[in-house]
PDB file of N, CA and C in Angstrom:
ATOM      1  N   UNK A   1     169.903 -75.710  32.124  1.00  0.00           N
ATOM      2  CA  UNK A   1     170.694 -74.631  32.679  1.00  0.00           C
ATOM      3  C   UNK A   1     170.643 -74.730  34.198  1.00  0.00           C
ATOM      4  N   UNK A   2     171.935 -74.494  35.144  1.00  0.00           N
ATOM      5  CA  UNK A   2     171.778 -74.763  36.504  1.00  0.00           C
ATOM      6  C   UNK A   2     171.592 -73.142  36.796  1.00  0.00           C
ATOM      7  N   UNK A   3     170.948 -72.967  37.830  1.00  0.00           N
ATOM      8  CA  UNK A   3     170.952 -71.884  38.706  1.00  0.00           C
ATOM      9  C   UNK A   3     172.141 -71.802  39.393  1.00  0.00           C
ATOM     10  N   UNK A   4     173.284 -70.348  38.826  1.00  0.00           N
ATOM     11  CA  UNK A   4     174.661 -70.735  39.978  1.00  0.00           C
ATOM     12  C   UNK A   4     174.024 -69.033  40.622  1.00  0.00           C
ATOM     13  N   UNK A   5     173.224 -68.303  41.175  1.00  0.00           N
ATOM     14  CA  UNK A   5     172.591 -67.524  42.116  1.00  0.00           C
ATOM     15  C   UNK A   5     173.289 -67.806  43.550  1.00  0.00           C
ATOM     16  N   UNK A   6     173.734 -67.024  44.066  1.00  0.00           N
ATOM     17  CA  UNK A   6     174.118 -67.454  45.228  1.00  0.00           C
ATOM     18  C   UNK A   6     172.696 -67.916  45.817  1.00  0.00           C
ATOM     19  N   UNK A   7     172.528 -68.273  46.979  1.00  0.00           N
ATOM     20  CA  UNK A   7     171.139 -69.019  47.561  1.00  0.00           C
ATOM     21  C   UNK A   7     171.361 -68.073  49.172  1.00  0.00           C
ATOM     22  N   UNK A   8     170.458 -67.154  49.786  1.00  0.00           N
ATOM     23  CA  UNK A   8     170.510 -66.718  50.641  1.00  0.00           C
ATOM     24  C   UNK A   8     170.832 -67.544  52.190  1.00  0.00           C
ATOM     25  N   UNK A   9     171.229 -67.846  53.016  1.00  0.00           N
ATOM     26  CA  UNK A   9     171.677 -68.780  54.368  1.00  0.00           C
ATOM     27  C   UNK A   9     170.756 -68.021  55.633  1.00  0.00           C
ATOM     28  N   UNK A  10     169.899 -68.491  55.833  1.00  0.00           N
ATOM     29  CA  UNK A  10     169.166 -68.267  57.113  1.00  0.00           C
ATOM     30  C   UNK A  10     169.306 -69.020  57.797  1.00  0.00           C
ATOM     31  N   UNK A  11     168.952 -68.758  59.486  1.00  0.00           N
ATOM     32  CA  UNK A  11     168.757 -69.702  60.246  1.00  0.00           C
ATOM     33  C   UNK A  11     167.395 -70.383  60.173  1.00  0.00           C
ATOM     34  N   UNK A  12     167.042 -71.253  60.849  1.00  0.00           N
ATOM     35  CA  UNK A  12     165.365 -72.077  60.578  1.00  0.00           C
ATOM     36  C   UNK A  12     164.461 -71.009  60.964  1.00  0.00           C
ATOM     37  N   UNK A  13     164.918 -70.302  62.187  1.00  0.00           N
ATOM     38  CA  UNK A  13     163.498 -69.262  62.793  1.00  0.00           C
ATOM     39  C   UNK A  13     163.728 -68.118  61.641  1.00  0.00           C
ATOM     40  N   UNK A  14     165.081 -67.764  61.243  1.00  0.00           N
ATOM     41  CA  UNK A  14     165.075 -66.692  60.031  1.00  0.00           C
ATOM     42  C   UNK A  14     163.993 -66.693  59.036  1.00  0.00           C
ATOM     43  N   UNK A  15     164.609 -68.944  58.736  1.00  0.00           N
ATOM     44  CA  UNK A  15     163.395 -68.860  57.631  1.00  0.00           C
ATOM     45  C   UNK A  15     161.964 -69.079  57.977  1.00  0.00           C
ATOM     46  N   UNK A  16     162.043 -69.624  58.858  1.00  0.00           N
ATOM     47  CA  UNK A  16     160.945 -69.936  59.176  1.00  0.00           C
ATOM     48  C   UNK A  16     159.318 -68.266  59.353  1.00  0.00           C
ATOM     49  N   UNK A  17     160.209 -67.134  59.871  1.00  0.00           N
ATOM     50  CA  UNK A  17     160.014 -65.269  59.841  1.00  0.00           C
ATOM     51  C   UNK A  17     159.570 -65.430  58.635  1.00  0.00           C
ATOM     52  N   UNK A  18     160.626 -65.404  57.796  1.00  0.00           N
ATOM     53  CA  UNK A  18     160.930 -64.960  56.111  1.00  0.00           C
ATOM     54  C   UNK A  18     159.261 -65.799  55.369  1.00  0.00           C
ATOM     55  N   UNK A  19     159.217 -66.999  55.733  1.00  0.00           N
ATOM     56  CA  UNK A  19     158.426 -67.689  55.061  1.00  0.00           C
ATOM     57  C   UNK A  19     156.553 -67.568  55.428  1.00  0.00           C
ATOM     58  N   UNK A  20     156.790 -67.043  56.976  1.00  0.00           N
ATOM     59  CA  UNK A  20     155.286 -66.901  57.550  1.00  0.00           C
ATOM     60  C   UNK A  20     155.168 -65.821  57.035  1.00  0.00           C
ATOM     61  N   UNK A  21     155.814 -64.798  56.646  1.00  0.00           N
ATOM     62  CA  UNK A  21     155.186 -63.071  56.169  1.00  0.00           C
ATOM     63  C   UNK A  21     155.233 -63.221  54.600  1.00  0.00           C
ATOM     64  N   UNK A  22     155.894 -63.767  53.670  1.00  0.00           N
ATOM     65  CA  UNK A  22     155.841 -64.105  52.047  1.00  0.00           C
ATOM     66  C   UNK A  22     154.062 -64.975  52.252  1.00  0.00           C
ATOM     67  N   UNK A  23     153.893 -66.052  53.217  1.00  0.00           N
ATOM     68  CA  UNK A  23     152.538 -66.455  52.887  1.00  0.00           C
ATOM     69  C   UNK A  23     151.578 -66.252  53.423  1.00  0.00           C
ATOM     70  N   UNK A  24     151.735 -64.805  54.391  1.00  0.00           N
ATOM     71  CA  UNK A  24     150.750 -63.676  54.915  1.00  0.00           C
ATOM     72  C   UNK A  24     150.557 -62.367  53.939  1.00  0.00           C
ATOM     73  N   UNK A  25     151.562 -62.519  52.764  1.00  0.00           N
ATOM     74  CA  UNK A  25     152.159 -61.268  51.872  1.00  0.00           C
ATOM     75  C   UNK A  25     150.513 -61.086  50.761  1.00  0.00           C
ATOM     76  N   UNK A  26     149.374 -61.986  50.822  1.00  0.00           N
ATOM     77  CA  UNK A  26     148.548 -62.202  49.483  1.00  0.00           C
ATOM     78  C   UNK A  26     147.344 -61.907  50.826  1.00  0.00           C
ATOM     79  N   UNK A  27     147.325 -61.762  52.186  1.00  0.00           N
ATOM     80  CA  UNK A  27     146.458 -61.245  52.502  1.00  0.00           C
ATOM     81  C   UNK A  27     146.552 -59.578  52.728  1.00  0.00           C
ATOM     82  N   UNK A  28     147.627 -59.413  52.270  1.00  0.00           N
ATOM     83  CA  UNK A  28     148.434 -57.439  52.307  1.00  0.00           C
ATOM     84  C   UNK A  28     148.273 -57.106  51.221  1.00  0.00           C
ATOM     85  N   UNK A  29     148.414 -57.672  50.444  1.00  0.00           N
ATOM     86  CA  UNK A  29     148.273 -56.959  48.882  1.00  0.00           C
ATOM     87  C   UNK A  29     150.122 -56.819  48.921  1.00  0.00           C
ATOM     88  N   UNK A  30     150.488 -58.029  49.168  1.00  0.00           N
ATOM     89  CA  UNK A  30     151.759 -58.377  48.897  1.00  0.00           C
ATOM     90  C   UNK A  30     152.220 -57.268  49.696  1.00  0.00           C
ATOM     91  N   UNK A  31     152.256 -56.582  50.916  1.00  0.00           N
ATOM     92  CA  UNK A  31     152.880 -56.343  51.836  1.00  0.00           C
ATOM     93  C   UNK A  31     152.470 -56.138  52.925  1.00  0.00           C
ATOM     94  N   UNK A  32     153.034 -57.568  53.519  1.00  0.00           N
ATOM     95  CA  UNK A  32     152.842 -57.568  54.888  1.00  0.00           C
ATOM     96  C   UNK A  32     153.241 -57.363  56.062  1.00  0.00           C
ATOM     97  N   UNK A  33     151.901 -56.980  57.364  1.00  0.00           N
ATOM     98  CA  UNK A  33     152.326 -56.075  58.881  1.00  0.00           C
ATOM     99  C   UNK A  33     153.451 -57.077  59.493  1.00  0.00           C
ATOM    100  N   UNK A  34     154.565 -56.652  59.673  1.00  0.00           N
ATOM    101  CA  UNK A  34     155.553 -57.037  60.223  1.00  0.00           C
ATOM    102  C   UNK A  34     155.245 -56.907  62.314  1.00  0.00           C
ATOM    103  N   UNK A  35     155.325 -57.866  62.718  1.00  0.00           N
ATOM    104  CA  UNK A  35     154.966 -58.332  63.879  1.00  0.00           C
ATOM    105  C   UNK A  35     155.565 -59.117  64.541  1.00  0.00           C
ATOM    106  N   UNK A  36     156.688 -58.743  64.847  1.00  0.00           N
ATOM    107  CA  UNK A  36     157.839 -59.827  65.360  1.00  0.00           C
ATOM    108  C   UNK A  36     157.615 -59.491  66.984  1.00  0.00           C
ATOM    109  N   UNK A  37     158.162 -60.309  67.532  1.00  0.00           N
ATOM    110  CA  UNK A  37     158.549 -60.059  68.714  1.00  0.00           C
ATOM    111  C   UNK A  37     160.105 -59.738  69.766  1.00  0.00           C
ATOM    112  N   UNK A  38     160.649 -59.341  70.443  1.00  0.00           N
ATOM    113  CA  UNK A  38     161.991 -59.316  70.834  1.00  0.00           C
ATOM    114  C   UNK A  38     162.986 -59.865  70.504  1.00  0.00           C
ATOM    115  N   UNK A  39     162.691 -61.454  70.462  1.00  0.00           N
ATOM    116  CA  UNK A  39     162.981 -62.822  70.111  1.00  0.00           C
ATOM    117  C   UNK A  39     163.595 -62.297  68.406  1.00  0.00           C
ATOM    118  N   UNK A  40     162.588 -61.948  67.664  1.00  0.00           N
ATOM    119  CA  UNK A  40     162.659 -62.496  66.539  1.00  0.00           C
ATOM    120  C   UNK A  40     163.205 -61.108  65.321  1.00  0.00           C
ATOM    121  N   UNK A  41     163.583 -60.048  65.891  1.00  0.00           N
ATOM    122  CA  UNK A  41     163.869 -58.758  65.660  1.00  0.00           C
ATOM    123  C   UNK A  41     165.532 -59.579  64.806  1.00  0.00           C
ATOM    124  N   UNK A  42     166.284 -60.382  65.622  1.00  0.00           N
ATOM    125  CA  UNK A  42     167.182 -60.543  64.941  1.00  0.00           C
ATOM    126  C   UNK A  42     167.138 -61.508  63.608  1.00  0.00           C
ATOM    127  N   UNK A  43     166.253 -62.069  63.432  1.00  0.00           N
ATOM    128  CA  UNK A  43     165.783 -62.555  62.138  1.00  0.00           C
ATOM    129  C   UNK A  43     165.312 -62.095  61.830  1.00  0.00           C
ATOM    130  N   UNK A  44     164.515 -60.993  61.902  1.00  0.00           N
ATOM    131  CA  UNK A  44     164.180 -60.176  60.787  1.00  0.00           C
ATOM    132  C   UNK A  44     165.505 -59.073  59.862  1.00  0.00           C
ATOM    133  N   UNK A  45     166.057 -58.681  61.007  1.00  0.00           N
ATOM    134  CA  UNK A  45     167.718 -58.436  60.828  1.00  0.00           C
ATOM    135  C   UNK A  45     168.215 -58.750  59.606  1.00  0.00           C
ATOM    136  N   UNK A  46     168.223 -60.163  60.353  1.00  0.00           N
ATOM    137  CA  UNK A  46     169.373 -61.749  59.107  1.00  0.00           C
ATOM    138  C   UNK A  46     168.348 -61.230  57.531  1.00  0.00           C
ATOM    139  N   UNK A  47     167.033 -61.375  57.412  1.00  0.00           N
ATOM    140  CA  UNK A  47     166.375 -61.581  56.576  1.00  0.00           C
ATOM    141  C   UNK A  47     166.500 -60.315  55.934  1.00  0.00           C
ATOM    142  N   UNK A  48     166.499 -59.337  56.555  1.00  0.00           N
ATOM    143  CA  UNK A  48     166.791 -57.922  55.294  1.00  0.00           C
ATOM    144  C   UNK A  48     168.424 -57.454  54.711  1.00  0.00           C
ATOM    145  N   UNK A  49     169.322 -58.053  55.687  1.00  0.00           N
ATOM    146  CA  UNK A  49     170.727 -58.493  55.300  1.00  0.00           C
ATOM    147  C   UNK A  49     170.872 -59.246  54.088  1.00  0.00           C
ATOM    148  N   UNK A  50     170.052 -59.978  54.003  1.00  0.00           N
ATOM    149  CA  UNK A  50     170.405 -61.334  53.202  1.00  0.00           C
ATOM    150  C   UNK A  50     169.596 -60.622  51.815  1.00  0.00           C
ATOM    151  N   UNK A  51     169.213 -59.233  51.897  1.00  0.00           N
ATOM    152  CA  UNK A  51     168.397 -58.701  50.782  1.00  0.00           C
ATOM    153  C   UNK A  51     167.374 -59.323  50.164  1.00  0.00           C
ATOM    154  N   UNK A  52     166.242 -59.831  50.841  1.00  0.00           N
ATOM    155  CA  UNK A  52     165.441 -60.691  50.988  1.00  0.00           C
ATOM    156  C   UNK A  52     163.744 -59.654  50.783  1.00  0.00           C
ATOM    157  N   UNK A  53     164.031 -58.914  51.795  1.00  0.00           N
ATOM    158  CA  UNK A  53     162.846 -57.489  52.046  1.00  0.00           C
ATOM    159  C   UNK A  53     163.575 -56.554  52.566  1.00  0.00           C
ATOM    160  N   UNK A  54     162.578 -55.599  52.692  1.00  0.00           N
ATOM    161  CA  UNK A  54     162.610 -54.375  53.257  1.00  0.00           C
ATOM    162  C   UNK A  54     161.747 -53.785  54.107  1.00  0.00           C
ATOM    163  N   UNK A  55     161.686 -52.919  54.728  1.00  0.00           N
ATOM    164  CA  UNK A  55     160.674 -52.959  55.731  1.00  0.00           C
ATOM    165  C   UNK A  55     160.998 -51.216  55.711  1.00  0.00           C
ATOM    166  N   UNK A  56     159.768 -50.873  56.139  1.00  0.00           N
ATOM    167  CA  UNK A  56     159.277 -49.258  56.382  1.00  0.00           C
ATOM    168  C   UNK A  56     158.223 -49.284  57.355  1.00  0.00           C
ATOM    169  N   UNK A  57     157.833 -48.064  57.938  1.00  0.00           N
ATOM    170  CA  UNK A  57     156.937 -47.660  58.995  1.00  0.00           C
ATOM    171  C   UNK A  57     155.287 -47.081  58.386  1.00  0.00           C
ATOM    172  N   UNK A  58     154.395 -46.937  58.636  1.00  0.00           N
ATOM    173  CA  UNK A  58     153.350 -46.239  57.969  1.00  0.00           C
ATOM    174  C   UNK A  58     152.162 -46.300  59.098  1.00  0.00           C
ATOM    175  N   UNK A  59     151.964 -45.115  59.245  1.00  0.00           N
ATOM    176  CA  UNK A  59     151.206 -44.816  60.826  1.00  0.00           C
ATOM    177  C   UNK A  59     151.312 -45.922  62.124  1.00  0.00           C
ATOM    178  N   UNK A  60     153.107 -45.530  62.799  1.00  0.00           N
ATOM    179  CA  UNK A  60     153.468 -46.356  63.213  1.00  0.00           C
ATOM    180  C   UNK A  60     152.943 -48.331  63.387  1.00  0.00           C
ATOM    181  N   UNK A  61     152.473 -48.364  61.998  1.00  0.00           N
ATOM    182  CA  UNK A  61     152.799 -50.315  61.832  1.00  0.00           C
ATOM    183  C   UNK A  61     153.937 -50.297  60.711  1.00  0.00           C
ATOM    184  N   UNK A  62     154.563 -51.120  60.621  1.00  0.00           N
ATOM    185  CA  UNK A  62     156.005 -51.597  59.898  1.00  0.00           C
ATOM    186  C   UNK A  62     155.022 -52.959  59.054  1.00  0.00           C
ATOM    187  N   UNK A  63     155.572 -52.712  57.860  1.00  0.00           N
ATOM    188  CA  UNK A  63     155.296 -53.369  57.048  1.00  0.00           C
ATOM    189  C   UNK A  63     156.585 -53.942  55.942  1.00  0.00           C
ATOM    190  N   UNK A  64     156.445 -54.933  55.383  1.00  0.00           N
ATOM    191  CA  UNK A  64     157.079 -55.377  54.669  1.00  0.00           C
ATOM    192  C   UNK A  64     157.352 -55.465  53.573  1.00  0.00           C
ATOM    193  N   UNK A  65     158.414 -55.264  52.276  1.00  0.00           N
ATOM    194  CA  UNK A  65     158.593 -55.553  50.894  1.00  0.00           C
ATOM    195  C   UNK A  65     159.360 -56.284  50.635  1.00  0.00           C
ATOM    196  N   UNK A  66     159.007 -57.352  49.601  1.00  0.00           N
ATOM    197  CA  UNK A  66     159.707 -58.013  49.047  1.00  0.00           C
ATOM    198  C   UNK A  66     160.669 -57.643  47.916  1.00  0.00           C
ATOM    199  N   UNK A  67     161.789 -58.063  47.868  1.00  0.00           N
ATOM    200  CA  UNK A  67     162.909 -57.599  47.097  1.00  0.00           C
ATOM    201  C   UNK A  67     162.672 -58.800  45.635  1.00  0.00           C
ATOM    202  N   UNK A  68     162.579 -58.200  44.609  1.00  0.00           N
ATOM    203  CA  UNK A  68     162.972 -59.355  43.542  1.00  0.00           C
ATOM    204  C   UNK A  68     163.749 -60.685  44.155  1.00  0.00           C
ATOM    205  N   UNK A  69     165.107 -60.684  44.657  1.00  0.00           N
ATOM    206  CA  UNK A  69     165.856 -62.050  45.688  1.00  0.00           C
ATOM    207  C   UNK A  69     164.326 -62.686  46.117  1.00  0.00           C
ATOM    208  N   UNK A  70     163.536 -61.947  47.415  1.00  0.00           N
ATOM    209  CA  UNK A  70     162.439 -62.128  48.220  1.00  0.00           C
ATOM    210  C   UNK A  70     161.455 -62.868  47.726  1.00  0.00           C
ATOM    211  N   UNK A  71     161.083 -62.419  46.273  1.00  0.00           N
ATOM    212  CA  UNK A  71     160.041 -63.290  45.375  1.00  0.00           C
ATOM    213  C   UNK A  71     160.428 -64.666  45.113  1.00  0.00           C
ATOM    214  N   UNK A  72     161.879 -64.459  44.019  1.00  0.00           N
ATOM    215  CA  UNK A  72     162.155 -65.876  44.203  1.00  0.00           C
ATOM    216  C   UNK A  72     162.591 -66.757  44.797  1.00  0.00           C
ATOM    217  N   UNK A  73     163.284 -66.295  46.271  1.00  0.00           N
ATOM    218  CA  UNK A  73     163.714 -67.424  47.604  1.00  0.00           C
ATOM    219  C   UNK A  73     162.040 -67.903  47.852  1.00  0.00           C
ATOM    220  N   UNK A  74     161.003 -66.985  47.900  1.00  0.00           N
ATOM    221  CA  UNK A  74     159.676 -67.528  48.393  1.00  0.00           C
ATOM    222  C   UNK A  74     158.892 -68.638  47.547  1.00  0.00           C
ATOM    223  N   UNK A  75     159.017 -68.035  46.151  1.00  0.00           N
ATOM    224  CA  UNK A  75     158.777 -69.223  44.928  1.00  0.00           C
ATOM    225  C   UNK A  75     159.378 -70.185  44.694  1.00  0.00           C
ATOM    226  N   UNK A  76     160.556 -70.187  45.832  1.00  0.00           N
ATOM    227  CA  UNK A  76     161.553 -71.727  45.520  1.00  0.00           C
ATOM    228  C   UNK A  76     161.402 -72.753  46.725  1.00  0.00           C
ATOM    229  N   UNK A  77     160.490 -71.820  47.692  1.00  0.00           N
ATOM    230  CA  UNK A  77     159.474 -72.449  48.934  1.00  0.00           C
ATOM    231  C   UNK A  77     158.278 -72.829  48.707  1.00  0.00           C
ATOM    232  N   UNK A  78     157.649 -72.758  47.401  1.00  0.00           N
ATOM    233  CA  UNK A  78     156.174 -73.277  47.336  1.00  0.00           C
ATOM    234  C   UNK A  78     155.097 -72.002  47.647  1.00  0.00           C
ATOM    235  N   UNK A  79     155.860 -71.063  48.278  1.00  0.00           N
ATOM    236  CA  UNK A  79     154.996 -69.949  48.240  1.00  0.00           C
ATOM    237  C   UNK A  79     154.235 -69.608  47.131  1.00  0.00           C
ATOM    238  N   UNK A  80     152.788 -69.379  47.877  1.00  0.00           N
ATOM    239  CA  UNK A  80     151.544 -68.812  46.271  1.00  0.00           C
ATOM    240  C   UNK A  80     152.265 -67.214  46.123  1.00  0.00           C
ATOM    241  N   UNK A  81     152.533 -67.025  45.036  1.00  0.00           N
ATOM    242  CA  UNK A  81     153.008 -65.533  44.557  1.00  0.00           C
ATOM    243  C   UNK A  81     151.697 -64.950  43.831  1.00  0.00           C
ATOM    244  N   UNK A  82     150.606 -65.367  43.980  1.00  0.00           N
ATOM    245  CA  UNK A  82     150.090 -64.800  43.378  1.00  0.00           C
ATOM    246  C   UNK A  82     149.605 -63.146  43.436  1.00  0.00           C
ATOM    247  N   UNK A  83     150.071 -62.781  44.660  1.00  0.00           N
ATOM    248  CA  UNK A  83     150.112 -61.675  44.897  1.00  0.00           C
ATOM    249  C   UNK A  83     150.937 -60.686  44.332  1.00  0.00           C
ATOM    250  N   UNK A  84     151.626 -61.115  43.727  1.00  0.00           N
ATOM    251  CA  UNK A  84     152.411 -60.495  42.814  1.00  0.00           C
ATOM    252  C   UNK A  84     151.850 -59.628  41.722  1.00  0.00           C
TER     253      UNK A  84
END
């Protein structure tokens, strides 16, 4: 059976965001402190567009969730899910 899923389109630093916080996500208890910098606010942007995560506030630190999409774009990166 082929996977016809659309496949989310990031840029490299998008993915590159997307992929450092999915394999920071198992030292959070699968949600991780979101810590971008100026720079990188617009890939985080691209990455919750692309319905990838979500992100919320909690005694002003921002943290991250993964969207079902989020799990498996990360599991199709080699990401450990075991945090799941």
């Amino acid at each position: 059976m082929t996977n016809t899923a659309a496949q989310p389109t990031l840029t490299a630093a998008s993915l590159e965001l997307f992929l450092a916080l999915a394999n920071d996500a198992g030292n959070w208890g699968g949600t991780p402190l979101v810590e971008v910098t100026p720079a990188e606010r617009g890939n985080l942007t691209q990455i919750k567009r692309a319905g990838l995560l979500t992100t919320g506030e909690d005694d002003g630190c921002v943290f991250a969730w993964f969207t079902p999409a989020g799990v498996a774009f990360a599991g199709q990166h080699d990401v450990d899910l075991s945090w799941i």
